[in-house]
PDB file of N, CA and C in Angstrom:
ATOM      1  N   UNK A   1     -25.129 -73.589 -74.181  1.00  0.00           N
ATOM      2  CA  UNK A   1     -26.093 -74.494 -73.595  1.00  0.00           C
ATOM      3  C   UNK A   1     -25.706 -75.909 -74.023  1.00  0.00           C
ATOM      4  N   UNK A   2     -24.792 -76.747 -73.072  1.00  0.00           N
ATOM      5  CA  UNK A   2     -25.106 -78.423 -73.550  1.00  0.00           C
ATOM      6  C   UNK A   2     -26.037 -79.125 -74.063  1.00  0.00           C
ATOM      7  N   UNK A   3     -25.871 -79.449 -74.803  1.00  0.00           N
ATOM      8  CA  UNK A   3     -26.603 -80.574 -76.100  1.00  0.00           C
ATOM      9  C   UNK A   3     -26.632 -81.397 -75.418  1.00  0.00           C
ATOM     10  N   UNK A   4     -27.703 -82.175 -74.825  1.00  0.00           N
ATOM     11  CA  UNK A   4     -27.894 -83.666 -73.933  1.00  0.00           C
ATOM     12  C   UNK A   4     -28.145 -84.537 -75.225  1.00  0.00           C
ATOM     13  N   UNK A   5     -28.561 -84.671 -76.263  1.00  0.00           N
ATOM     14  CA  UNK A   5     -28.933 -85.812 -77.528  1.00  0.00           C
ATOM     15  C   UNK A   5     -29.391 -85.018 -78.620  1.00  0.00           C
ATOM     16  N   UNK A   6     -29.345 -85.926 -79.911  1.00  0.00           N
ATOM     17  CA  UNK A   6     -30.067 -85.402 -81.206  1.00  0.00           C
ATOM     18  C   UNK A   6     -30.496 -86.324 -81.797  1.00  0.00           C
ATOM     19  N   UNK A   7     -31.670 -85.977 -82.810  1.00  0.00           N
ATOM     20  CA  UNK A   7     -32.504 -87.419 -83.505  1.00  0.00           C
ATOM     21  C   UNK A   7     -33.027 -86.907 -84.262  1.00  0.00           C
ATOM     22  N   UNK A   8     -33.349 -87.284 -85.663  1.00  0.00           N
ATOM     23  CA  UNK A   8     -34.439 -87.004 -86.350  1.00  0.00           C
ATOM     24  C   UNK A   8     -34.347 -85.432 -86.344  1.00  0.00           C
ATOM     25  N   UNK A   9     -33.384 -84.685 -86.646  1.00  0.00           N
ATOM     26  CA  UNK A   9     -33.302 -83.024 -86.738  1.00  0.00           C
ATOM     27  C   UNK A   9     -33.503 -82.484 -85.781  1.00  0.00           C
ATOM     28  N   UNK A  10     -34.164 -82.823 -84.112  1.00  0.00           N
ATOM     29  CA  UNK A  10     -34.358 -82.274 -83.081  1.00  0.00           C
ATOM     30  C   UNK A  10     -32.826 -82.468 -81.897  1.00  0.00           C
ATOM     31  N   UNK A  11     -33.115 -81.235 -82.100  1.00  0.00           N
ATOM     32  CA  UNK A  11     -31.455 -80.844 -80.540  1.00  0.00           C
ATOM     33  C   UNK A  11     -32.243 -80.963 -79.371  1.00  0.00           C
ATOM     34  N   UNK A  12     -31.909 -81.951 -78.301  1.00  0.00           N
ATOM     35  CA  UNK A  12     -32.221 -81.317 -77.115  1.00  0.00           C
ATOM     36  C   UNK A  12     -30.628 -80.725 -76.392  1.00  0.00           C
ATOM     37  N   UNK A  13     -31.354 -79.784 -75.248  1.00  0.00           N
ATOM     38  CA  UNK A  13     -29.921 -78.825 -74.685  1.00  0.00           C
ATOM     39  C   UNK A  13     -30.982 -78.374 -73.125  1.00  0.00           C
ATOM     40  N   UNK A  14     -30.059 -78.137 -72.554  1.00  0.00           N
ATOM     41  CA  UNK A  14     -30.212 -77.881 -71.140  1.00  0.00           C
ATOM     42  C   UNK A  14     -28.941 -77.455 -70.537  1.00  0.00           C
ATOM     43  N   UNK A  15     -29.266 -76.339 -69.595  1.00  0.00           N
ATOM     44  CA  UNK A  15     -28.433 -75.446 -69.108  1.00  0.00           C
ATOM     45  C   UNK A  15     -28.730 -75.060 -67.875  1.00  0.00           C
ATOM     46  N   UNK A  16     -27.749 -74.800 -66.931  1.00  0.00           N
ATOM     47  CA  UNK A  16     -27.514 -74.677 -65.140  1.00  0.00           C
ATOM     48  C   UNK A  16     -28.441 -72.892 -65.131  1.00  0.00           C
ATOM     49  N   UNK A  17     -28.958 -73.509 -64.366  1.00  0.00           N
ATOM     50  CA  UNK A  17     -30.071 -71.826 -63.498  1.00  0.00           C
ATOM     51  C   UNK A  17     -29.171 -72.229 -62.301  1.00  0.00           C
ATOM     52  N   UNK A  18     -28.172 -71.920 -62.086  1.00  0.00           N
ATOM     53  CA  UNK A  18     -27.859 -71.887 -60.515  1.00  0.00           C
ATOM     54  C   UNK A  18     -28.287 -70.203 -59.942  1.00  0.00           C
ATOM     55  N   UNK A  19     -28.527 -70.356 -58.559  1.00  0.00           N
ATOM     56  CA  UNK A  19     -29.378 -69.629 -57.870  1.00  0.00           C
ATOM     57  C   UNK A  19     -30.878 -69.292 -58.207  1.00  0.00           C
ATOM     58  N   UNK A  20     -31.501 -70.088 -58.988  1.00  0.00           N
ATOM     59  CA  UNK A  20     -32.569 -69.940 -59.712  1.00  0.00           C
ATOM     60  C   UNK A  20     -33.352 -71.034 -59.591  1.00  0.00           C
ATOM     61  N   UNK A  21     -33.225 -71.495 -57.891  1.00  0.00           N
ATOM     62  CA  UNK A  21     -34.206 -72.579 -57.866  1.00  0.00           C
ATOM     63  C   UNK A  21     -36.089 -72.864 -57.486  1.00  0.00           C
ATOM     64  N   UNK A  22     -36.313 -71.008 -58.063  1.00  0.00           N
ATOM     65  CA  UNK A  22     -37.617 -71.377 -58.582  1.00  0.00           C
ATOM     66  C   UNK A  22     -38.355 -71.834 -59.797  1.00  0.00           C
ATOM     67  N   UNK A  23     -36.966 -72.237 -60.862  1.00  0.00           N
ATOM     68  CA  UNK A  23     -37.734 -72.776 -61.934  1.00  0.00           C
ATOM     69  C   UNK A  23     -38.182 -74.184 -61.795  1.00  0.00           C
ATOM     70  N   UNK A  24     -38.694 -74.935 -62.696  1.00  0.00           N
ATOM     71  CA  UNK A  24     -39.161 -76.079 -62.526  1.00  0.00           C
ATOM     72  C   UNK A  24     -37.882 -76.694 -63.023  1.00  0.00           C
ATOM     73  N   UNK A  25     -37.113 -77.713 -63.807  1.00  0.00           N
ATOM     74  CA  UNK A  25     -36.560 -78.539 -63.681  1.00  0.00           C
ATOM     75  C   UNK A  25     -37.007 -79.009 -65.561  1.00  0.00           C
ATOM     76  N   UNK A  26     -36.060 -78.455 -66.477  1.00  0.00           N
ATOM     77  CA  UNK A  26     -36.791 -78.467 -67.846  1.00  0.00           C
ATOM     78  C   UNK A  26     -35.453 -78.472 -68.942  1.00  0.00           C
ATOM     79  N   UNK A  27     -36.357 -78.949 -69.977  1.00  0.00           N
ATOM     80  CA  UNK A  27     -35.190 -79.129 -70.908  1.00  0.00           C
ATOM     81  C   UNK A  27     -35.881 -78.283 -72.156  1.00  0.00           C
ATOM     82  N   UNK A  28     -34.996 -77.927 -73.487  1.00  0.00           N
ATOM     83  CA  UNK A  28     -34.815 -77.092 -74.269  1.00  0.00           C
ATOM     84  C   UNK A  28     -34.851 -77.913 -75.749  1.00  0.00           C
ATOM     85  N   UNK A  29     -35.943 -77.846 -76.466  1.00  0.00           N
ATOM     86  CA  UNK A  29     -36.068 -78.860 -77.797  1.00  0.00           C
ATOM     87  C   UNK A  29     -36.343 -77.791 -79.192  1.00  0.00           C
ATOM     88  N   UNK A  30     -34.951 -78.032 -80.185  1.00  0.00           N
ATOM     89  CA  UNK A  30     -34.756 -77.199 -81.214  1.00  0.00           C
ATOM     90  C   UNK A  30     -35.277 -78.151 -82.316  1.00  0.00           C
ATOM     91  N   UNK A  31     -36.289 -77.727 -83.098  1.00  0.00           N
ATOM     92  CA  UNK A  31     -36.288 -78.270 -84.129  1.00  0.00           C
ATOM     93  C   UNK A  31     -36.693 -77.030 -85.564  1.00  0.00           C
ATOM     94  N   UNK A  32     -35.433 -76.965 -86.581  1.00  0.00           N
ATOM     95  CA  UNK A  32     -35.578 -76.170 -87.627  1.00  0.00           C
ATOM     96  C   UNK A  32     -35.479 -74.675 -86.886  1.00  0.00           C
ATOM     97  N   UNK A  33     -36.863 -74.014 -86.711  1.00  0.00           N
ATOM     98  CA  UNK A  33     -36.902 -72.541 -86.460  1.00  0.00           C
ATOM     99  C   UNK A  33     -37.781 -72.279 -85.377  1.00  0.00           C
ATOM    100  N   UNK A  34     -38.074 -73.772 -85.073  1.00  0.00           N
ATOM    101  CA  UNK A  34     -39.323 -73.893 -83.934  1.00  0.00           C
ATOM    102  C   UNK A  34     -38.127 -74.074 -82.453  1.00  0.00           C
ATOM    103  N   UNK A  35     -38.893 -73.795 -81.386  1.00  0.00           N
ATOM    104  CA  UNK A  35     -38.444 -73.516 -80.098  1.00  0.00           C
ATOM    105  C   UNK A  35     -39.765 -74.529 -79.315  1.00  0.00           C
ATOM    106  N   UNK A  36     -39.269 -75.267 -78.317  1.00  0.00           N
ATOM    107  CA  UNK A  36     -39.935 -75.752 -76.808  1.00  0.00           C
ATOM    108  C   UNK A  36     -39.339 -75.890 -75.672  1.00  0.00           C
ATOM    109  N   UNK A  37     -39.800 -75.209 -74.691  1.00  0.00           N
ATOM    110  CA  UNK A  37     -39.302 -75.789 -73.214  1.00  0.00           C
ATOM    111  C   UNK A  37     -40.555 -76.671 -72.563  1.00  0.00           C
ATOM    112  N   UNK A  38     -39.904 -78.086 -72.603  1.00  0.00           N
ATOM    113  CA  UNK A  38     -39.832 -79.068 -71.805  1.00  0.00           C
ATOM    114  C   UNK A  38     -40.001 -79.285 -69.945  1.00  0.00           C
ATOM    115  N   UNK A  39     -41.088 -79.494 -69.076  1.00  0.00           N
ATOM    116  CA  UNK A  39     -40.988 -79.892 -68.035  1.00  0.00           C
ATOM    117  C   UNK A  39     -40.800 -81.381 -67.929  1.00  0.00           C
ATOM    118  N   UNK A  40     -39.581 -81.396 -66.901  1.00  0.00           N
ATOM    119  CA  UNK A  40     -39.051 -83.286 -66.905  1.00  0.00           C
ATOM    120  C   UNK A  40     -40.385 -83.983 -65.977  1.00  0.00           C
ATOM    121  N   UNK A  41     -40.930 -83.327 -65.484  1.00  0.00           N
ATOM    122  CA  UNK A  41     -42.301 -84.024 -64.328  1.00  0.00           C
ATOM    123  C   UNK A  41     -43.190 -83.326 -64.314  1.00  0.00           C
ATOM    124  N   UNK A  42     -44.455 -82.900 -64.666  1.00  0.00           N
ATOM    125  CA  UNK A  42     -44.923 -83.801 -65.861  1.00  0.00           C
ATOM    126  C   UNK A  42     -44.085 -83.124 -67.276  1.00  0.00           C
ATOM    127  N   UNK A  43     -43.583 -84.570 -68.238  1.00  0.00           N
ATOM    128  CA  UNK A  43     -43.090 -84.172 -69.425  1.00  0.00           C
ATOM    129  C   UNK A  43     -44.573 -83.388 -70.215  1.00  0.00           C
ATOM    130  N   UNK A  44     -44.117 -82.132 -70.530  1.00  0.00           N
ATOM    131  CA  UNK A  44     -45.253 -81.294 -70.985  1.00  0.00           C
ATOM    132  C   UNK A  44     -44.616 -79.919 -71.586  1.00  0.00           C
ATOM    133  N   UNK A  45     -44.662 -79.212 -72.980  1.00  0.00           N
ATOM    134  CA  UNK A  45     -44.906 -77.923 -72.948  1.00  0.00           C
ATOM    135  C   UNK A  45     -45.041 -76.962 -72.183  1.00  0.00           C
ATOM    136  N   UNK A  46     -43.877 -76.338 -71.547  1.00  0.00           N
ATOM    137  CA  UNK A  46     -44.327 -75.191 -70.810  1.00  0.00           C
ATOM    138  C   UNK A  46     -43.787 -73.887 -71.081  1.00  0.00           C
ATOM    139  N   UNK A  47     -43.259 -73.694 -72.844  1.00  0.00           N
ATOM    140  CA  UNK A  47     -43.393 -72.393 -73.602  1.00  0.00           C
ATOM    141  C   UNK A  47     -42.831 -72.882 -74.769  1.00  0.00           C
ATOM    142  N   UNK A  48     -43.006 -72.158 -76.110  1.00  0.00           N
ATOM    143  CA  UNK A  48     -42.539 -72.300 -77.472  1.00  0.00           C
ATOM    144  C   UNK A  48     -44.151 -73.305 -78.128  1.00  0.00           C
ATOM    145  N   UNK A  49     -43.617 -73.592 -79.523  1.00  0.00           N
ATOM    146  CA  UNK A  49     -44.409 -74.872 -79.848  1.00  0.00           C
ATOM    147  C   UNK A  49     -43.581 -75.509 -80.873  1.00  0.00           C
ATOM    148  N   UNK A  50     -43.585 -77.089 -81.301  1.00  0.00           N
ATOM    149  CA  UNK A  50     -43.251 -77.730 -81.686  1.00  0.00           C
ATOM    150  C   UNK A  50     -44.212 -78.506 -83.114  1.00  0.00           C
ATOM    151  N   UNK A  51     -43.346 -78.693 -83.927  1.00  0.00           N
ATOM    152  CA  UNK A  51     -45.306 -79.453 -84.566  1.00  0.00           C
ATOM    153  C   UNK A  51     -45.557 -80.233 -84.051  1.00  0.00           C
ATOM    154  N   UNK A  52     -46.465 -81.352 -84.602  1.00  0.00           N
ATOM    155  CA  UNK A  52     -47.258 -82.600 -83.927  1.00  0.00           C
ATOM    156  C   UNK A  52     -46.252 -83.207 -83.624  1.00  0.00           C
ATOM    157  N   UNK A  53     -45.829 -83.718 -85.170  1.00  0.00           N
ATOM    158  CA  UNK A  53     -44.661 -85.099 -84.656  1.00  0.00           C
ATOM    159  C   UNK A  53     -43.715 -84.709 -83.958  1.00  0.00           C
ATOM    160  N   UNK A  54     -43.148 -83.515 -84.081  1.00  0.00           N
ATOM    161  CA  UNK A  54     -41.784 -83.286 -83.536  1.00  0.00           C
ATOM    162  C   UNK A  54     -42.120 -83.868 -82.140  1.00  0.00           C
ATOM    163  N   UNK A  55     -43.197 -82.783 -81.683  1.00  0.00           N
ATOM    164  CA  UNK A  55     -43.479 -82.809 -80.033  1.00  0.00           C
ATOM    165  C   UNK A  55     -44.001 -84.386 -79.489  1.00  0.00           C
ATOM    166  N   UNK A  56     -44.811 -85.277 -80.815  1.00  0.00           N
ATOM    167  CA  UNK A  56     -44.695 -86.248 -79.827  1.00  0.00           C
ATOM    168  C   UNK A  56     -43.404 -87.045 -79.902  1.00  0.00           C
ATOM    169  N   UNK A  57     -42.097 -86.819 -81.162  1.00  0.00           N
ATOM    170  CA  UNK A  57     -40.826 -87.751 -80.397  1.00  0.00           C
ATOM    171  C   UNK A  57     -39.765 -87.025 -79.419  1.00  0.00           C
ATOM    172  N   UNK A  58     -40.205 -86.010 -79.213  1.00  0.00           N
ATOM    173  CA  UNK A  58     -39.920 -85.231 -78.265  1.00  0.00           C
ATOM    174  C   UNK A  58     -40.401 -85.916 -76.799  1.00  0.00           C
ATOM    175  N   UNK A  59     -41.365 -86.007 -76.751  1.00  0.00           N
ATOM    176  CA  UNK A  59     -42.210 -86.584 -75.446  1.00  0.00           C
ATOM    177  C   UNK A  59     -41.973 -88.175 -75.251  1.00  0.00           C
ATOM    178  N   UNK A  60     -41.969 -88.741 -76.357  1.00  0.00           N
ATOM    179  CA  UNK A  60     -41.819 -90.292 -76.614  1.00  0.00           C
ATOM    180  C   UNK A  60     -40.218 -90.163 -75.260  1.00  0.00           C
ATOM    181  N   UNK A  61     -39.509 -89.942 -76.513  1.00  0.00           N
ATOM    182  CA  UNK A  61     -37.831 -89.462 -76.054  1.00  0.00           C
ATOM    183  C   UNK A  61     -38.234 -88.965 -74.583  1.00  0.00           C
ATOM    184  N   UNK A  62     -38.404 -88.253 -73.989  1.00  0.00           N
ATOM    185  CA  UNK A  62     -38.463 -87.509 -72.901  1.00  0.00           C
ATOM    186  C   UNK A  62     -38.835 -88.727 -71.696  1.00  0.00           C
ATOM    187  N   UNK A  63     -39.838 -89.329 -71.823  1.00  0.00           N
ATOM    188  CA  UNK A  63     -40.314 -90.012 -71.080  1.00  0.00           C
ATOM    189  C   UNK A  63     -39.469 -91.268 -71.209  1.00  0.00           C
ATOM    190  N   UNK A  64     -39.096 -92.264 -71.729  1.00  0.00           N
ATOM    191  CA  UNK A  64     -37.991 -93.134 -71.858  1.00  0.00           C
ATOM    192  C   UNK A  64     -36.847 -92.939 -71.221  1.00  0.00           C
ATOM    193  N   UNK A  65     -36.333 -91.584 -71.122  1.00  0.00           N
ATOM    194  CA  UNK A  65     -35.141 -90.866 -70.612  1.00  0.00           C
ATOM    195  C   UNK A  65     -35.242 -90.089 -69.282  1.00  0.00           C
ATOM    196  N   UNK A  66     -36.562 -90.311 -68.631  1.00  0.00           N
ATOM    197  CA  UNK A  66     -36.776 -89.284 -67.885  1.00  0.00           C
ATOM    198  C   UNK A  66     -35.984 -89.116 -66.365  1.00  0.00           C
ATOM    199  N   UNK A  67     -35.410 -90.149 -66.481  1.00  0.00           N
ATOM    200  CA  UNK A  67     -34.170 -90.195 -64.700  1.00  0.00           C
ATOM    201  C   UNK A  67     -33.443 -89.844 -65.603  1.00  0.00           C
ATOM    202  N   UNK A  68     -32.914 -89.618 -66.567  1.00  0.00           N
ATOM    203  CA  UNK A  68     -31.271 -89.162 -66.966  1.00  0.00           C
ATOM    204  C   UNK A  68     -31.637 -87.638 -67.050  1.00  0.00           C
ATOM    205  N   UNK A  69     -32.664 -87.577 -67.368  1.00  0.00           N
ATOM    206  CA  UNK A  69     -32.957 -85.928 -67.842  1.00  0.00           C
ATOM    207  C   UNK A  69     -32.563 -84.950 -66.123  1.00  0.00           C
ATOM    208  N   UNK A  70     -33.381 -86.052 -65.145  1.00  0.00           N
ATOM    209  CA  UNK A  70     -33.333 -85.558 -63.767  1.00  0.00           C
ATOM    210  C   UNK A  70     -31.868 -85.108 -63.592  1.00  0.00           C
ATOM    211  N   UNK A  71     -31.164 -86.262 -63.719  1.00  0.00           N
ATOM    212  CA  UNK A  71     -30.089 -86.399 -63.124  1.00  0.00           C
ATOM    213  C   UNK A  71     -29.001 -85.289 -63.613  1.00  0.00           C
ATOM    214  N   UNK A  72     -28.913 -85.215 -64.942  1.00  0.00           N
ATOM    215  CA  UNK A  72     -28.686 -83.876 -65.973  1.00  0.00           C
ATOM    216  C   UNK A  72     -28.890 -82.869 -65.076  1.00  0.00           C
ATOM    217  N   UNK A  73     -30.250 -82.381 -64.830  1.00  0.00           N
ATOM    218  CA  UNK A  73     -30.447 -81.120 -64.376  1.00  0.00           C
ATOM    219  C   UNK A  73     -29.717 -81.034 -62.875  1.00  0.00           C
ATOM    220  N   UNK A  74     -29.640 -82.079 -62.515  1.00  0.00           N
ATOM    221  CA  UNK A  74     -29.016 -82.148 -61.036  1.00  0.00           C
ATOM    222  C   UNK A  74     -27.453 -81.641 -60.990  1.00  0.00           C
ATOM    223  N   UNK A  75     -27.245 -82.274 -62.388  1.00  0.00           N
ATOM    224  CA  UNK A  75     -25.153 -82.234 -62.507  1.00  0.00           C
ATOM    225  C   UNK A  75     -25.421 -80.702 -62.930  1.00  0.00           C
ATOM    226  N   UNK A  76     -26.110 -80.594 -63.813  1.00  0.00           N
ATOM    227  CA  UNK A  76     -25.835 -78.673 -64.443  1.00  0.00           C
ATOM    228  C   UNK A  76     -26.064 -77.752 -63.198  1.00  0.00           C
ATOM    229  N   UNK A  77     -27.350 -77.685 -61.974  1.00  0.00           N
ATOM    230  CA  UNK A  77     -27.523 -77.137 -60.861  1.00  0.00           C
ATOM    231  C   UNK A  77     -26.041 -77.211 -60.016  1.00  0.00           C
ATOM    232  N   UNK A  78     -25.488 -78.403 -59.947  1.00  0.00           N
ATOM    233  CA  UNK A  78     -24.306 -78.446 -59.082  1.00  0.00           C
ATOM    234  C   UNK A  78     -23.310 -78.624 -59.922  1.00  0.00           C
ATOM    235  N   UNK A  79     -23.056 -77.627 -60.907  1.00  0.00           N
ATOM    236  CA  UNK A  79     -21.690 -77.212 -61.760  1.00  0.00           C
ATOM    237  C   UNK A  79     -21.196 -78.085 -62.195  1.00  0.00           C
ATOM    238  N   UNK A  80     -21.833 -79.008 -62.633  1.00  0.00           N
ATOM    239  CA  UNK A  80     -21.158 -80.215 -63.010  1.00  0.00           C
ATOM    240  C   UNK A  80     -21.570 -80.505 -64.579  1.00  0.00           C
ATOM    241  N   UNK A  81     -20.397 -80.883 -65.646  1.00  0.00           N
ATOM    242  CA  UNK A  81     -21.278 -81.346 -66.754  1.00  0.00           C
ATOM    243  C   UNK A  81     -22.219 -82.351 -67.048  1.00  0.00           C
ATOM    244  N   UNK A  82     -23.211 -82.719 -68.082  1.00  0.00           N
ATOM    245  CA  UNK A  82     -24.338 -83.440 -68.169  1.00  0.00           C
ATOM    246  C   UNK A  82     -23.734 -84.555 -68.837  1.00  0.00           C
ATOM    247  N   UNK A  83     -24.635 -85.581 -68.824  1.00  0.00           N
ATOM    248  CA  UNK A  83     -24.206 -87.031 -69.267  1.00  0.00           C
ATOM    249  C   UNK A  83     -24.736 -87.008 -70.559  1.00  0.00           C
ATOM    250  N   UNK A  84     -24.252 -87.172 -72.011  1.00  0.00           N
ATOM    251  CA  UNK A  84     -25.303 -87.213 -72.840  1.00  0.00           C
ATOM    252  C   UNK A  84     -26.116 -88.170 -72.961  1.00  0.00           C
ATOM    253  N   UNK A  85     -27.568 -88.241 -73.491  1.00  0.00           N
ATOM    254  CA  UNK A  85     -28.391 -89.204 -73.220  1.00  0.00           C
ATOM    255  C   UNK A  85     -28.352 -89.696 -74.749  1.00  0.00           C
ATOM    256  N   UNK A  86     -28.920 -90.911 -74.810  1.00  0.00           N
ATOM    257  CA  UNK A  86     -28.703 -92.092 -75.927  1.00  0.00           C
ATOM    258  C   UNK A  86     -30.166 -91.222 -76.627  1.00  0.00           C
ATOM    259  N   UNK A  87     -30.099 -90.628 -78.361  1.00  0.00           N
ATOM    260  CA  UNK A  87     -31.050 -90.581 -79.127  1.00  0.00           C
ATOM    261  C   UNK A  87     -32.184 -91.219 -79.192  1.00  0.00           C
ATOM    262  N   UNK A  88     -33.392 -91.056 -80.005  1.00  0.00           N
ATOM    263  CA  UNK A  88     -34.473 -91.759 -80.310  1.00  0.00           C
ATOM    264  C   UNK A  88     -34.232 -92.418 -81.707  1.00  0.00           C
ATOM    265  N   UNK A  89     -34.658 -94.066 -81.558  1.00  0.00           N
ATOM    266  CA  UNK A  89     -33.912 -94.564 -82.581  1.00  0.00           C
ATOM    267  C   UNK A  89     -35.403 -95.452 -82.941  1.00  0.00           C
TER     268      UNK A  89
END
């Protein structure tokens, strides 16, 4: 799974569902032993949990970034690699 950025101990990663275009359009946030999947519209939780802070520089990050995140999921859908996106600083 491509690593799109890292910050503050949190991996984000996102990976191609090709033929699988009933999922929503989401990214993948590792922090320690904790797990979240990410919707890019609305940026929101939509399985795992994160703690407080993680999830809000998770969301901070998410929303700042949120056309690259698109665009990501667009290059991984059409076999293409992802751009990495600039950390939360």
């Amino acid at each position: 799974m491509p690593e799109l950025s890292w910050f503050f101990g949190i991996i984000i990663r996102m990976y191609a569902e090709i033929n699988m275009s009933h999922h929503t359009p989401h990214f993948h946030a590792y922090f320690q032993d904790q797990v979240a999947v990410y919707s890019i519209d609305p940026i929101e939780i939509i399985s795992g949990t994160l703690s407080k802070r993680q999830q809000r520089l998770v969301e901070a990050w998410a929303e700042l970034h949120q056309a690259e995140l698109f665009t990501d999921w667009g290059r991984l859908q059409g076999g293409r690699k992802p751009i990495p996106i600039d950390p939360l600083k």
